[in-house]
Protein backbone atom coordinates (compact mmCIF):
# COMPACT_ATOMS: atom_id res chain seq x y z
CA UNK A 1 0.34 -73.28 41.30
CA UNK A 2 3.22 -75.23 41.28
CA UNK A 3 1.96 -77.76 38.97
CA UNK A 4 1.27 -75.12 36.83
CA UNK A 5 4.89 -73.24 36.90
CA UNK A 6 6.46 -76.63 35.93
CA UNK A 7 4.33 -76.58 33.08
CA UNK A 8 5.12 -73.89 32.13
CA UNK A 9 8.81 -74.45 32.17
CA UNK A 10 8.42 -78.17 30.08
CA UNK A 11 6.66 -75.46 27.54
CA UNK A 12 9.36 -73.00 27.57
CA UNK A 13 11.80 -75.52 27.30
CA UNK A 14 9.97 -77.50 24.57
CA UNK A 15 9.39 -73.96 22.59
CA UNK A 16 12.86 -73.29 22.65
CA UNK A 17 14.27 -76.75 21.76
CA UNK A 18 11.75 -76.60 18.78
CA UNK A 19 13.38 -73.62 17.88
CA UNK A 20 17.19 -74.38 17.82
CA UNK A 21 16.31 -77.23 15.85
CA UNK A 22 14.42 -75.37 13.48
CA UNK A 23 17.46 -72.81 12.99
CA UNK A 24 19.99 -75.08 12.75
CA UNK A 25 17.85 -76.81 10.36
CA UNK A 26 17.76 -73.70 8.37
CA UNK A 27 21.53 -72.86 8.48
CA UNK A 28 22.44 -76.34 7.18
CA UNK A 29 19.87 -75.72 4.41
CA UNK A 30 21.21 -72.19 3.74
CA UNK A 31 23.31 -71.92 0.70
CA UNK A 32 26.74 -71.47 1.70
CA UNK A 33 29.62 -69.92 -0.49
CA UNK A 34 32.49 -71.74 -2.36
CA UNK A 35 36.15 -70.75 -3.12
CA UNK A 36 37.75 -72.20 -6.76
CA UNK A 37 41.40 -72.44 -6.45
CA UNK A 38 44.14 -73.53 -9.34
CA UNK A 39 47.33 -73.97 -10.21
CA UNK A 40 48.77 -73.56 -13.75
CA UNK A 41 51.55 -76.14 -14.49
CA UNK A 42 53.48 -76.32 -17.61
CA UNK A 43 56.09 -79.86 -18.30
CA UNK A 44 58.58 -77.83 -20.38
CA UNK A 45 59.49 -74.21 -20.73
CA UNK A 46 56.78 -71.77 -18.56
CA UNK A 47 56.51 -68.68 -20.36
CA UNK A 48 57.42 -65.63 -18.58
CA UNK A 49 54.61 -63.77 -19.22
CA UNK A 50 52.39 -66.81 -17.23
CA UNK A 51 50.71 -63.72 -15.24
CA UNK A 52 49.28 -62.20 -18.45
CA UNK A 53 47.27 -64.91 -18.84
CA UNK A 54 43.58 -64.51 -18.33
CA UNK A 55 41.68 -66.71 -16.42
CA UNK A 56 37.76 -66.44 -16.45
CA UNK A 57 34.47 -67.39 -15.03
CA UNK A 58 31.57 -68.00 -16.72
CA UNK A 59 27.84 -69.27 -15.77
CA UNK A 60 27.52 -72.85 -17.32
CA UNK A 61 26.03 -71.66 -20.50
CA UNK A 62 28.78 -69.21 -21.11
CA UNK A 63 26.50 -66.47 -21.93
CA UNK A 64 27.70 -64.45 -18.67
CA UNK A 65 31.17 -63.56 -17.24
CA UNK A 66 30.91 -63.41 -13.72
CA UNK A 67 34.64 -62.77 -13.03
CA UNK A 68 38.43 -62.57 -14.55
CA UNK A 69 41.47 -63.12 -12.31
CA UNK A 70 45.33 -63.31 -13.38
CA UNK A 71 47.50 -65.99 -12.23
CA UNK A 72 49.79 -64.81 -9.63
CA UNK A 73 53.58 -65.19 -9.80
CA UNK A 74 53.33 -68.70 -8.01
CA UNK A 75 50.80 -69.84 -11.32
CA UNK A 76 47.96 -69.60 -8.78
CA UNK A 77 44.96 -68.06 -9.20
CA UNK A 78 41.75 -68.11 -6.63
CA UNK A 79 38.26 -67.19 -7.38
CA UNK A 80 36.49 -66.84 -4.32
CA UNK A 81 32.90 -66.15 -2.16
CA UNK A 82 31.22 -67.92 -5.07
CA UNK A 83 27.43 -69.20 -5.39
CA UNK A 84 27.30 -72.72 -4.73
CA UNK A 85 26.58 -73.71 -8.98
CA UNK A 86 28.21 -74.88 -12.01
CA UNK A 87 30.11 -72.87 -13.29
CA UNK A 88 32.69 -72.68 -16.69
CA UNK A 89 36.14 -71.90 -16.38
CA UNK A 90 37.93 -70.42 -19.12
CA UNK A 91 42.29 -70.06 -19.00
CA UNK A 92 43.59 -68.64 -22.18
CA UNK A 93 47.53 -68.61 -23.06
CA UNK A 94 47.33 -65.80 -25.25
CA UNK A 95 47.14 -66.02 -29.05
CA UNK A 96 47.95 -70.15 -28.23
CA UNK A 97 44.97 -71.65 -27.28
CA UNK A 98 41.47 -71.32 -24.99
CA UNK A 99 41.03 -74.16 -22.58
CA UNK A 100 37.51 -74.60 -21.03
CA UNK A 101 36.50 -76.39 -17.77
CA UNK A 102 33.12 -77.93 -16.11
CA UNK A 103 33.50 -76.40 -12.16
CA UNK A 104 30.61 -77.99 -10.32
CA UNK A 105 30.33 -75.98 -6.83
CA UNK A 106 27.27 -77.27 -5.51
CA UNK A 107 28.43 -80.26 -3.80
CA UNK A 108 31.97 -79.15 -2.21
CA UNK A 109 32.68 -75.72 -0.42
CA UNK A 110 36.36 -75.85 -2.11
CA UNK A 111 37.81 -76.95 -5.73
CA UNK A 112 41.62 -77.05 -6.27
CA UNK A 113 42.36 -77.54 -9.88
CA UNK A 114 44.96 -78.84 -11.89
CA UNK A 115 45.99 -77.09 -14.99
CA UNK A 116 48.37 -78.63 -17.13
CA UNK A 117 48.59 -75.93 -20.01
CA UNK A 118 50.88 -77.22 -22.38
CA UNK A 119 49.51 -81.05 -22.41
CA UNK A 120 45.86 -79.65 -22.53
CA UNK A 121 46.08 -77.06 -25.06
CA UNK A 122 47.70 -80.35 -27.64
CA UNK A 123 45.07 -82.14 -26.43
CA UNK A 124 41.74 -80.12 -25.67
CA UNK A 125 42.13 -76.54 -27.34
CA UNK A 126 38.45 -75.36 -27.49
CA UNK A 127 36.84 -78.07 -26.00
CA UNK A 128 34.97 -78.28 -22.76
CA UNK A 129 36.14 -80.66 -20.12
CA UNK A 130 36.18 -81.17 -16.51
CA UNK A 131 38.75 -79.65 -14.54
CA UNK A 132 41.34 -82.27 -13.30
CA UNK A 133 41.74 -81.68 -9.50
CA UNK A 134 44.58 -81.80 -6.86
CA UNK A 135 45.53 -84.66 -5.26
């Protein structure tokens, strides 16, 4: 009997070590969400109307907008609780030019662009690129 009791115990033990591993497993596996941050710089003369300007996300094939934000009056704006994915990020500076950036979520839980408006509108108006990040 008492043979058997310890037994019993290695089992219960074993059983429940096999299943902490197998959760934790699972909740490392688990798709977490991501949060896209940015910050809208300009080298000379910010408009005043910098919070009018739309800022957009769209699946990597732009054939979806998943959400629009406004840039707040620090020239911030924050897109958050997003699928781990590529993305597309589209600012506009209104009837001046359309910037587009590659977001790739999949790898980090957090992305803090770097938006340089004036320099990337010369530069990159219409064209797709890959959004320069914070140091």
């Amino acid at each position: 009997m008492f043979n058997g009791g310890v037994k019993d115990q290695i089992g219960r033990s074993l059983l429940l070590l096999l299943l902490c591993c197998g959760l934790s497993e699972a909740m490392v596996v688990a798709p977490g969400r991501a949060t896209l941050k940015g910050i809208i710089y300009f080298t000379n003369n910010t408009p005043d109307n910098l919070q009018e300007f739309p800022v957009e996300l769209f699946t990597r094939n732009r054939k979806r907008k998943l959400a629009e934000a406004r840039v707040n009056d620090k020239h911030r704006f924050t897109f958050s609780e997003l699928e781990k994915r590529k993305y597309l990020l589209k600012v506009t500076w209104p009837e001046r030019c359309v910037l587009w950036y590659r977001i790739d979520l999949k790898a980090k839980s957090e992305v803090n662009g770097r938006i340089i408006m004036d320099v990337d509108c010369a530069h990159a108006n219409g064209k797709i690129q890959d959004l320069p990040e914070k140091l």
